[in-house]
N, C-alpha and C. Protein backbone atom coordinates (compact mmCIF):
# COMPACT_ATOMS: atom_id res chain seq x y z
N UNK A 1 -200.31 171.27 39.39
CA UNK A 1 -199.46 171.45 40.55
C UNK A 1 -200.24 171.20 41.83
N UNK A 2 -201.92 171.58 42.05
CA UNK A 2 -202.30 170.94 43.38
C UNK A 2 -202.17 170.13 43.24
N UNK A 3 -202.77 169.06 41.92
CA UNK A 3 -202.99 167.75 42.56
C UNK A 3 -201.83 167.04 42.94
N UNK A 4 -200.18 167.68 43.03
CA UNK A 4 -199.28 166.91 43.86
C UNK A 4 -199.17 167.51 45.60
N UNK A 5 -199.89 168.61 45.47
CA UNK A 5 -199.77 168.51 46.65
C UNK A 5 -201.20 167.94 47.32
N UNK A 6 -202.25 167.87 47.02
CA UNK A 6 -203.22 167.00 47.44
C UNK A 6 -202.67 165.25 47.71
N UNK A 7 -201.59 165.28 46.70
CA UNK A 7 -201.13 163.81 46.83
C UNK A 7 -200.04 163.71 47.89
N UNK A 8 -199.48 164.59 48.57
CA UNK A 8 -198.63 164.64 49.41
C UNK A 8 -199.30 164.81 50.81
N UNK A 9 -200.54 165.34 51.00
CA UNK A 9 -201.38 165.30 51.97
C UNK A 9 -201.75 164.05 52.00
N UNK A 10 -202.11 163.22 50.94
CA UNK A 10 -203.04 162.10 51.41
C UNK A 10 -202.10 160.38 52.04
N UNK A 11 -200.81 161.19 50.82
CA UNK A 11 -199.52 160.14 51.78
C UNK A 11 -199.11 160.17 52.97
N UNK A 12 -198.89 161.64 53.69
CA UNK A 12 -199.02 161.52 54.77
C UNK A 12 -199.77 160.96 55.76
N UNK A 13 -201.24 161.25 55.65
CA UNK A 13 -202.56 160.59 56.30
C UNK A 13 -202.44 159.16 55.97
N UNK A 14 -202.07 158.36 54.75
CA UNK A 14 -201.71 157.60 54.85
C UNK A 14 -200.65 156.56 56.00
N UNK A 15 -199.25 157.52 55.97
CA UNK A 15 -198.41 157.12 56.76
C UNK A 15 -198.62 156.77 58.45
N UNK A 16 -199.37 157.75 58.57
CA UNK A 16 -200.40 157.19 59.93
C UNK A 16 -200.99 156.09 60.37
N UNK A 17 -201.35 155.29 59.04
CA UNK A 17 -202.31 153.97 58.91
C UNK A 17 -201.18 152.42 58.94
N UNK A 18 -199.86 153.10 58.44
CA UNK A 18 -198.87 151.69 57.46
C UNK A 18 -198.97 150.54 58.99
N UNK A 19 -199.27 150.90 60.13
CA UNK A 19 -198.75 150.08 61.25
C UNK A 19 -197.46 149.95 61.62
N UNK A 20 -197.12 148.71 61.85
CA UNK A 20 -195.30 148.80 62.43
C UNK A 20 -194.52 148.91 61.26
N UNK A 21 -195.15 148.56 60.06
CA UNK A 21 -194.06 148.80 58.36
C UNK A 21 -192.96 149.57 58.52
N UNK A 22 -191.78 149.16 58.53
CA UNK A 22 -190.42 150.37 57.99
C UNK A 22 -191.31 151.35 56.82
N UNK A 23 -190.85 152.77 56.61
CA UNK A 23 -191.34 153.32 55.73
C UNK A 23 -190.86 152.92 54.38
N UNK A 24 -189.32 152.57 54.41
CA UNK A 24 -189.21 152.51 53.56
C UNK A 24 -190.08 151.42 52.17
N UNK A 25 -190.33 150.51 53.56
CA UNK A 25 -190.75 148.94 52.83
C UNK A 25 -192.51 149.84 52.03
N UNK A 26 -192.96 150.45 53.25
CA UNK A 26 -194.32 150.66 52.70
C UNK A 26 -194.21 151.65 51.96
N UNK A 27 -193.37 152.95 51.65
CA UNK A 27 -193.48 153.53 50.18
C UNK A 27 -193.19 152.20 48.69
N UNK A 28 -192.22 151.11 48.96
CA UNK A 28 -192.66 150.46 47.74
C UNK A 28 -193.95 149.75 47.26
N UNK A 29 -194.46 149.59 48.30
CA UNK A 29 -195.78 149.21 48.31
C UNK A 29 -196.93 149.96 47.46
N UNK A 30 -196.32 151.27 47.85
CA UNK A 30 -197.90 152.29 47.65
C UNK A 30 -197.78 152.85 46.28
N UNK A 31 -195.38 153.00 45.63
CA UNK A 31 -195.31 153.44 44.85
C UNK A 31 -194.22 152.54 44.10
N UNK A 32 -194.26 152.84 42.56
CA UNK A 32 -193.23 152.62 41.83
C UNK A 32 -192.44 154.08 41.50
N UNK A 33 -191.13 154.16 41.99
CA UNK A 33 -190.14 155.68 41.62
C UNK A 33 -189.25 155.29 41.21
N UNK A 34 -188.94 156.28 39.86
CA UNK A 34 -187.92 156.04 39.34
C UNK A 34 -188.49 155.86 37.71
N UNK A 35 -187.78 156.19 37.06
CA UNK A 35 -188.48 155.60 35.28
C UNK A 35 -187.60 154.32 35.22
N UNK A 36 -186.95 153.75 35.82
CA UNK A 36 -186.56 152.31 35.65
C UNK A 36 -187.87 151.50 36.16
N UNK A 37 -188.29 151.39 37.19
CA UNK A 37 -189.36 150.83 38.29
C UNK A 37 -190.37 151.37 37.52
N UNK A 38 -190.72 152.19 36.99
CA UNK A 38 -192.26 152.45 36.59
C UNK A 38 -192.23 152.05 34.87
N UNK A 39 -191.05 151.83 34.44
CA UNK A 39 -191.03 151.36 33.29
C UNK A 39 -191.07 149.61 33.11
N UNK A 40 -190.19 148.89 34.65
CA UNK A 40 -190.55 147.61 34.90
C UNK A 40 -191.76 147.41 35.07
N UNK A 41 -192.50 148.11 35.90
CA UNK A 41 -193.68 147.67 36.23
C UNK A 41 -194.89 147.95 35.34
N UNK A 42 -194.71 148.91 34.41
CA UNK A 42 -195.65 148.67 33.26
C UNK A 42 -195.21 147.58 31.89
N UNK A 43 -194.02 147.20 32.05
CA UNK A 43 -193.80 146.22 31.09
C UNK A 43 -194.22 144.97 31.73
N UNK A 44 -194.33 144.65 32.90
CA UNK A 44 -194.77 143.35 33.51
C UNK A 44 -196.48 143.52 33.23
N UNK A 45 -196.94 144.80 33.53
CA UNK A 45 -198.52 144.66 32.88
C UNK A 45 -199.08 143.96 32.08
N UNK A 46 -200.36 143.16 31.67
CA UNK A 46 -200.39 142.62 30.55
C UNK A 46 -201.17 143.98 29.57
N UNK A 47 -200.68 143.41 28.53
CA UNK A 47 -201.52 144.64 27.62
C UNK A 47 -202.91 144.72 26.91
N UNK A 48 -203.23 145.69 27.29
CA UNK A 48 -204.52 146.08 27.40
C UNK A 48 -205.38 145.48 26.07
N UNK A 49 -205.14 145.00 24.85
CA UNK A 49 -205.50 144.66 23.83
C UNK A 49 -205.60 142.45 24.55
N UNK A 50 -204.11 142.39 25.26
CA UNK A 50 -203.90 140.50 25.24
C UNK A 50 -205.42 141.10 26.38
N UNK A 51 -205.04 141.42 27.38
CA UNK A 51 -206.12 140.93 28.40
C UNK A 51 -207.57 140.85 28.27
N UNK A 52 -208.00 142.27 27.20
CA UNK A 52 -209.57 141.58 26.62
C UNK A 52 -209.74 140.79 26.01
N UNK A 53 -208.37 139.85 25.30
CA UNK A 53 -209.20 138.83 24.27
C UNK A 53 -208.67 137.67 25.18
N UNK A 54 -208.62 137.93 26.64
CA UNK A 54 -207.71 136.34 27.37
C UNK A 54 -206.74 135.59 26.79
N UNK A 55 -205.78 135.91 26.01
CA UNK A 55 -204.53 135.34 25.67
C UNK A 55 -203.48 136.56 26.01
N UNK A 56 -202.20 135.59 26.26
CA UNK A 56 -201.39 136.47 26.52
C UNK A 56 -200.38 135.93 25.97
N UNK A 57 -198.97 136.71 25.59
CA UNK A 57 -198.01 136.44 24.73
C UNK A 57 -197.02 136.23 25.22
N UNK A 58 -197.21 136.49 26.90
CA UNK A 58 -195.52 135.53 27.56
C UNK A 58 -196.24 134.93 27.89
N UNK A 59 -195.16 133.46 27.65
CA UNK A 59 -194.95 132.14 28.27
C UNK A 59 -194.88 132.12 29.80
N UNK A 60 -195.13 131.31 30.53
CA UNK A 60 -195.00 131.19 32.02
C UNK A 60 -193.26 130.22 32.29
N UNK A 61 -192.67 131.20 32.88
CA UNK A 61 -191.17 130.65 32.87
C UNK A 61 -190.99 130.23 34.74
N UNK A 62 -189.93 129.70 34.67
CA UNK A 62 -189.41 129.11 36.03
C UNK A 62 -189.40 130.86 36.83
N UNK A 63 -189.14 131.47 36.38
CA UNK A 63 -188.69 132.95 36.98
C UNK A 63 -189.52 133.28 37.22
N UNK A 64 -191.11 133.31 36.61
CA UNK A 64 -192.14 134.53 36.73
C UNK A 64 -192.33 133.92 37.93
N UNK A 65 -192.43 132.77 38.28
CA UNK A 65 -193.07 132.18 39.32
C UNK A 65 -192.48 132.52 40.87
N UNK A 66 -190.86 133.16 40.97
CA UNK A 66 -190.72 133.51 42.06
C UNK A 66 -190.94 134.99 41.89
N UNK A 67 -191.45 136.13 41.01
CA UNK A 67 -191.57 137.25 41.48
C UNK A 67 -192.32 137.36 42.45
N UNK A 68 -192.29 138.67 43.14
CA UNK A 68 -193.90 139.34 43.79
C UNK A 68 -194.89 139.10 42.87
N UNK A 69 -196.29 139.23 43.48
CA UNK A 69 -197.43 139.31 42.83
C UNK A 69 -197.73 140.60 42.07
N UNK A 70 -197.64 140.82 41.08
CA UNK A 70 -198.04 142.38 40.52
C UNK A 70 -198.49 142.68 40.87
N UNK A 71 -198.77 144.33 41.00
CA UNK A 71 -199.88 145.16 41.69
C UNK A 71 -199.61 145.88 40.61
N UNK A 72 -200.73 146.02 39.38
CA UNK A 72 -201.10 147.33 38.55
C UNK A 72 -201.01 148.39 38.75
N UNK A 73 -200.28 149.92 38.20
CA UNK A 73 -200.61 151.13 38.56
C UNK A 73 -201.80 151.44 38.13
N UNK A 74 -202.08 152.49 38.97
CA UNK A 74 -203.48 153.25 38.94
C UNK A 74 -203.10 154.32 37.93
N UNK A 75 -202.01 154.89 37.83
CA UNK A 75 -201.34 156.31 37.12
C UNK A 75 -200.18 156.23 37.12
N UNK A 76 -199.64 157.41 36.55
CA UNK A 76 -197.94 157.32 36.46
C UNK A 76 -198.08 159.21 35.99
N UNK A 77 -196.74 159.79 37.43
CA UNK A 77 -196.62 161.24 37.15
C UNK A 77 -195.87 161.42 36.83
N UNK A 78 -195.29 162.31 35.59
CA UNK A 78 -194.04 162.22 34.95
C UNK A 78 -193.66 163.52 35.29
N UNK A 79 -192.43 164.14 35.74
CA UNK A 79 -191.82 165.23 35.66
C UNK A 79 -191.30 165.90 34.35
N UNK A 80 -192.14 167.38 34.01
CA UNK A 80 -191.89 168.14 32.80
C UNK A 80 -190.53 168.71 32.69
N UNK A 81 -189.55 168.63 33.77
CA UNK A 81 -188.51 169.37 33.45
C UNK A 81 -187.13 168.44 33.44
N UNK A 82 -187.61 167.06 33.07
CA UNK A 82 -186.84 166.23 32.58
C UNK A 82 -185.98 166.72 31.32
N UNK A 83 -184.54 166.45 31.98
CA UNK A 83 -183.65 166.78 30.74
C UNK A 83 -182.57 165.78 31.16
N UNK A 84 -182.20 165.09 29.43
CA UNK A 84 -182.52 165.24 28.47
C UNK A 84 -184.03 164.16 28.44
N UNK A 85 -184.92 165.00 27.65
CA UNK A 85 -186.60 164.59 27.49
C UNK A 85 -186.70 162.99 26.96
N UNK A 86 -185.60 162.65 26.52
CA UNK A 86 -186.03 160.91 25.90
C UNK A 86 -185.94 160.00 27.33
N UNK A 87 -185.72 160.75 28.19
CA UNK A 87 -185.66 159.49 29.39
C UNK A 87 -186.61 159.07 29.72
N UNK A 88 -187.86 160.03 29.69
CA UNK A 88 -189.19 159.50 30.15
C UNK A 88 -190.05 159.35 28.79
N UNK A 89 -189.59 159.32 27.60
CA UNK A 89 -190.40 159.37 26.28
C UNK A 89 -191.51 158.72 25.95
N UNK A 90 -190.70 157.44 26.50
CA UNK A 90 -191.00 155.91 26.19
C UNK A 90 -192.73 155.61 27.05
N UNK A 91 -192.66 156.73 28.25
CA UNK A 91 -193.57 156.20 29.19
C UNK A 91 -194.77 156.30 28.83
N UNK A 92 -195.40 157.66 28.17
CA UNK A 92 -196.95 157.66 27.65
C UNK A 92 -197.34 156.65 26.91
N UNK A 93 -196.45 156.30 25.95
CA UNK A 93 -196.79 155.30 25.16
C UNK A 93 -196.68 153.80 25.98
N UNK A 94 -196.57 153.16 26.42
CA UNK A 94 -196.26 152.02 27.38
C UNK A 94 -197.42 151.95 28.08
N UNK A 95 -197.86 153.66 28.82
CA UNK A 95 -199.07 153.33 29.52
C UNK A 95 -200.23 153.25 28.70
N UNK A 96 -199.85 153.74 27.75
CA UNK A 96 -201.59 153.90 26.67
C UNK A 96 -201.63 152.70 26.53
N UNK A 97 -200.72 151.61 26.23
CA UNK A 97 -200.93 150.33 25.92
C UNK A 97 -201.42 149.43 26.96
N UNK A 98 -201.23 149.70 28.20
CA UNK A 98 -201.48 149.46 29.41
C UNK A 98 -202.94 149.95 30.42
N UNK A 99 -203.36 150.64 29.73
CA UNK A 99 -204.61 151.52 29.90
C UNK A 99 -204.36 152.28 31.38
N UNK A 100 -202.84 152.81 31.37
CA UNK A 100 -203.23 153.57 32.51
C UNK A 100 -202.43 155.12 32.24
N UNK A 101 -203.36 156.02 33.41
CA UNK A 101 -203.49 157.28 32.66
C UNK A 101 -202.06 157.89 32.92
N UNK A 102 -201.47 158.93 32.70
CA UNK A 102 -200.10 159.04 32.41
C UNK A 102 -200.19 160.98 32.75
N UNK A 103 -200.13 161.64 34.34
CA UNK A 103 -200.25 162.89 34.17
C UNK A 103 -198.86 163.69 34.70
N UNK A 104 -198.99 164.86 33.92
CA UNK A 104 -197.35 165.63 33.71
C UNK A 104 -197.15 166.75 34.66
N UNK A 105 -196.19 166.68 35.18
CA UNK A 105 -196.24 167.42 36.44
C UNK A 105 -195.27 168.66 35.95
N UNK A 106 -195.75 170.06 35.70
CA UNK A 106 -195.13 170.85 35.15
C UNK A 106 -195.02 172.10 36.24
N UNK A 107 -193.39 172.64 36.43
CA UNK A 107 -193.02 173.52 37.59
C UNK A 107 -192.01 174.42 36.80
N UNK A 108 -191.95 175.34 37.00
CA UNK A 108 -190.34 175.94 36.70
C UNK A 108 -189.03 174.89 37.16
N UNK A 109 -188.81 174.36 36.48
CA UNK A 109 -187.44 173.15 36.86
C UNK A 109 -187.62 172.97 38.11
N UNK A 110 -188.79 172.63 38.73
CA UNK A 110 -189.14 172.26 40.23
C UNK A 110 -189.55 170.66 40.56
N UNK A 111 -190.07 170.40 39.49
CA UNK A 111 -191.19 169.49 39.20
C UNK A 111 -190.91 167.70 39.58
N UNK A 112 -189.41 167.73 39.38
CA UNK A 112 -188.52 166.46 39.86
C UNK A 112 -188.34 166.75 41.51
N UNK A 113 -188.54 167.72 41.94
CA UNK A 113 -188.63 168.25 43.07
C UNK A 113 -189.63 167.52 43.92
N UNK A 114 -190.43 168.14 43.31
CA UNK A 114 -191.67 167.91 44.21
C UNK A 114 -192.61 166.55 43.76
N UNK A 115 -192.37 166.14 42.63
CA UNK A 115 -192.46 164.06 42.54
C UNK A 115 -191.50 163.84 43.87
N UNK A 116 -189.91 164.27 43.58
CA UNK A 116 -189.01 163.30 44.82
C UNK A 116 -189.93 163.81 46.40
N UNK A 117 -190.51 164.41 46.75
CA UNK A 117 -190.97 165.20 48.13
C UNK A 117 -192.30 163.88 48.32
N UNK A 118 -193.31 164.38 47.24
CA UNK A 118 -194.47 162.48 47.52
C UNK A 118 -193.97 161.19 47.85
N UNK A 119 -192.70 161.19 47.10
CA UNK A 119 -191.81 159.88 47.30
C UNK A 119 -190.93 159.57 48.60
N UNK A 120 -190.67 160.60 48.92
CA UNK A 120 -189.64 160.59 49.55
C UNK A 120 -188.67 160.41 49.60
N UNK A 121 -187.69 160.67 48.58
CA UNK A 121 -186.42 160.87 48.45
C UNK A 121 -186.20 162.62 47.89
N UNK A 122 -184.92 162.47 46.81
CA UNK A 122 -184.71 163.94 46.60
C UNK A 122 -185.40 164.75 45.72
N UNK A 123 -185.48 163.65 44.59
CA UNK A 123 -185.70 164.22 43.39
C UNK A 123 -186.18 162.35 42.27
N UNK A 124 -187.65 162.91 41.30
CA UNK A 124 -187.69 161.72 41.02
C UNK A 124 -188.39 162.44 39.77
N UNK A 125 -188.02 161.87 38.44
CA UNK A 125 -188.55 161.87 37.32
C UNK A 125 -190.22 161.41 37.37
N UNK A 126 -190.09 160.25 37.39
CA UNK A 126 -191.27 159.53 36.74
C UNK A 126 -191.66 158.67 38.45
N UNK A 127 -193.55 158.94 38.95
CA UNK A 127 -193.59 157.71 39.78
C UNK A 127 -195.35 157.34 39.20
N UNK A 128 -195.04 155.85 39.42
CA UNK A 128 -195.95 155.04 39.45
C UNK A 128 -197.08 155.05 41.02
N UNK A 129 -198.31 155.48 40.79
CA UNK A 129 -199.03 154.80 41.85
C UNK A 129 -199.87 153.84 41.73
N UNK A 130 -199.56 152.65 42.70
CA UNK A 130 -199.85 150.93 42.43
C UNK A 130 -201.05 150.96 43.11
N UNK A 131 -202.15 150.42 42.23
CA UNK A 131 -203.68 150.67 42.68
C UNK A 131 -203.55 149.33 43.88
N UNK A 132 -204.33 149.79 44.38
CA UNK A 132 -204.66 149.75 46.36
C UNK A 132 -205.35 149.81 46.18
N UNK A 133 -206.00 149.24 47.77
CA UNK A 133 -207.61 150.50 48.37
C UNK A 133 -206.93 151.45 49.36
N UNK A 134 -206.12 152.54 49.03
CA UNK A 134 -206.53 153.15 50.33
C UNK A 134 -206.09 154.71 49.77
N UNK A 135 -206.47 155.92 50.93
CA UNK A 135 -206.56 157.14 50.48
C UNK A 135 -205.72 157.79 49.67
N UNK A 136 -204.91 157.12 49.42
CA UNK A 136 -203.77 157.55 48.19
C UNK A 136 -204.63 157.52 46.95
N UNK A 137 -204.72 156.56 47.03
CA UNK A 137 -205.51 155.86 45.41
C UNK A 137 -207.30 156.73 45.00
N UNK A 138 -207.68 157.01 46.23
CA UNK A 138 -208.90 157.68 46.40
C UNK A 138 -208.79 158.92 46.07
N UNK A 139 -207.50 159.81 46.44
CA UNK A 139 -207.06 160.82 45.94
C UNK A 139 -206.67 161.30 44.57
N UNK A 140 -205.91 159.69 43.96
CA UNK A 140 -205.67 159.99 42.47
C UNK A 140 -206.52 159.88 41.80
N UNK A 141 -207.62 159.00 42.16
CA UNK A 141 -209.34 159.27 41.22
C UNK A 141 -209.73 160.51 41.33
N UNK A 142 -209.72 161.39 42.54
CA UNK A 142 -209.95 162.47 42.26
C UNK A 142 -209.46 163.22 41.55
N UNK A 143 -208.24 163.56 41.95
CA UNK A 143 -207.21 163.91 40.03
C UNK A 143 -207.66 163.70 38.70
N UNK A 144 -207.85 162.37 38.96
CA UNK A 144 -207.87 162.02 37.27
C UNK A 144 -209.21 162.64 37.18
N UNK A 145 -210.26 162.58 37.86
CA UNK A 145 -211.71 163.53 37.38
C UNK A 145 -211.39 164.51 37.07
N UNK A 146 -210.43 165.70 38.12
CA UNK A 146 -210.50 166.57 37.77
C UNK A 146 -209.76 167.20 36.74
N UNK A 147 -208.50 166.75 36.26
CA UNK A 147 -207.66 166.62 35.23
C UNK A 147 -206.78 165.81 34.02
N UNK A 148 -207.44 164.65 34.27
CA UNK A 148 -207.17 163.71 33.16
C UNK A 148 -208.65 163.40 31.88
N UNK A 149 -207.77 163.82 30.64
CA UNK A 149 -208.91 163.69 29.56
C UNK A 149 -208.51 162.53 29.07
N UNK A 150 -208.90 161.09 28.76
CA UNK A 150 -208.70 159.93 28.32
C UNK A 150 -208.87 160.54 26.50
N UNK A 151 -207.76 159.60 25.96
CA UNK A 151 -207.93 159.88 24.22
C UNK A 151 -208.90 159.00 24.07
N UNK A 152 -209.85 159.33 22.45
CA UNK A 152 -210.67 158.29 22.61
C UNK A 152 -210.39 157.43 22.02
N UNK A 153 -211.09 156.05 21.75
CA UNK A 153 -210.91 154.91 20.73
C UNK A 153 -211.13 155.07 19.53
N UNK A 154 -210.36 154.66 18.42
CA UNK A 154 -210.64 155.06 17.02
C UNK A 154 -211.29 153.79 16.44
N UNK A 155 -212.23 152.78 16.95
CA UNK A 155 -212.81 151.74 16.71
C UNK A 155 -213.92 151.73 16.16
């Protein structure tokens, strides 16, 4: 539970920095919200197995070519008081494949609360933060030191 509010401090201090940006434009920037958006954006990832051996298994189509440029998440915070629980099921597993770390934000039925409050909207299941350089991202390394245990490799 600090480390969302450490992460709500550092968005702010952030928001100071965006320049003339609408906010809205620069929260998509900094975040993916929503388990639709953080579930797009780890399926556009390549996976962590294609990218060490340099092959990859999509084709390059007329379409990929007008997206945005990906920006990888750094993490993804999932809200514990998701109901019903299969909405965000799918996500640990997606990121393990993706090698990114996946931490659970657990409140008395608060917890969609206070994800939507970092985000800025009402209420948000699942958000993605899209690795950057800037104090957002500096903040979630600190997190993950202080509370993310990586599983290990069974290799």
């Amino acid at each position: 539970m600090n480390y969302c509010r450490n992460l709500s401090g550092s968005v702010e201090a952030a928001k100071a920095s965006r320049g003339g940006l609408p906010e809205k434009i620069w929260m998509k920037q900094q975040f993916s919200v929503g388990v639709n958006d953080v579930t797009r954006v780890l399926e556009r990832m390549p996976a962590a197995a294609a990218s060490r051996s340099g092959c990859s298994t999509e084709a390059p189509t007329s379409t990929a070519r007008r997206r945005a440029p990906l920006v990888p998440l750094q993490a993804v915070i999932i809200a514990a008081d998701c109901n019903p629980k299969w909405l965000t099921k799918h996500i640990p597993t997606l990121a393990s494949t993706r090698q990114v770390p996946v931490l659970c934000l657990k409140d008395n039925k608060g917890s969609s609360l206070r994800l939507g409050q970092v985000a800025n909207v009402r209420t948000a299941l699942a958000i993605g933060i899209k690795a950057k350089d800037s104090i957002i991202n500096k903040t979630v390394d600190e997190v993950l030191k202080d509370y993310y245990k990586p599983v290990a490799d069974e290799q």
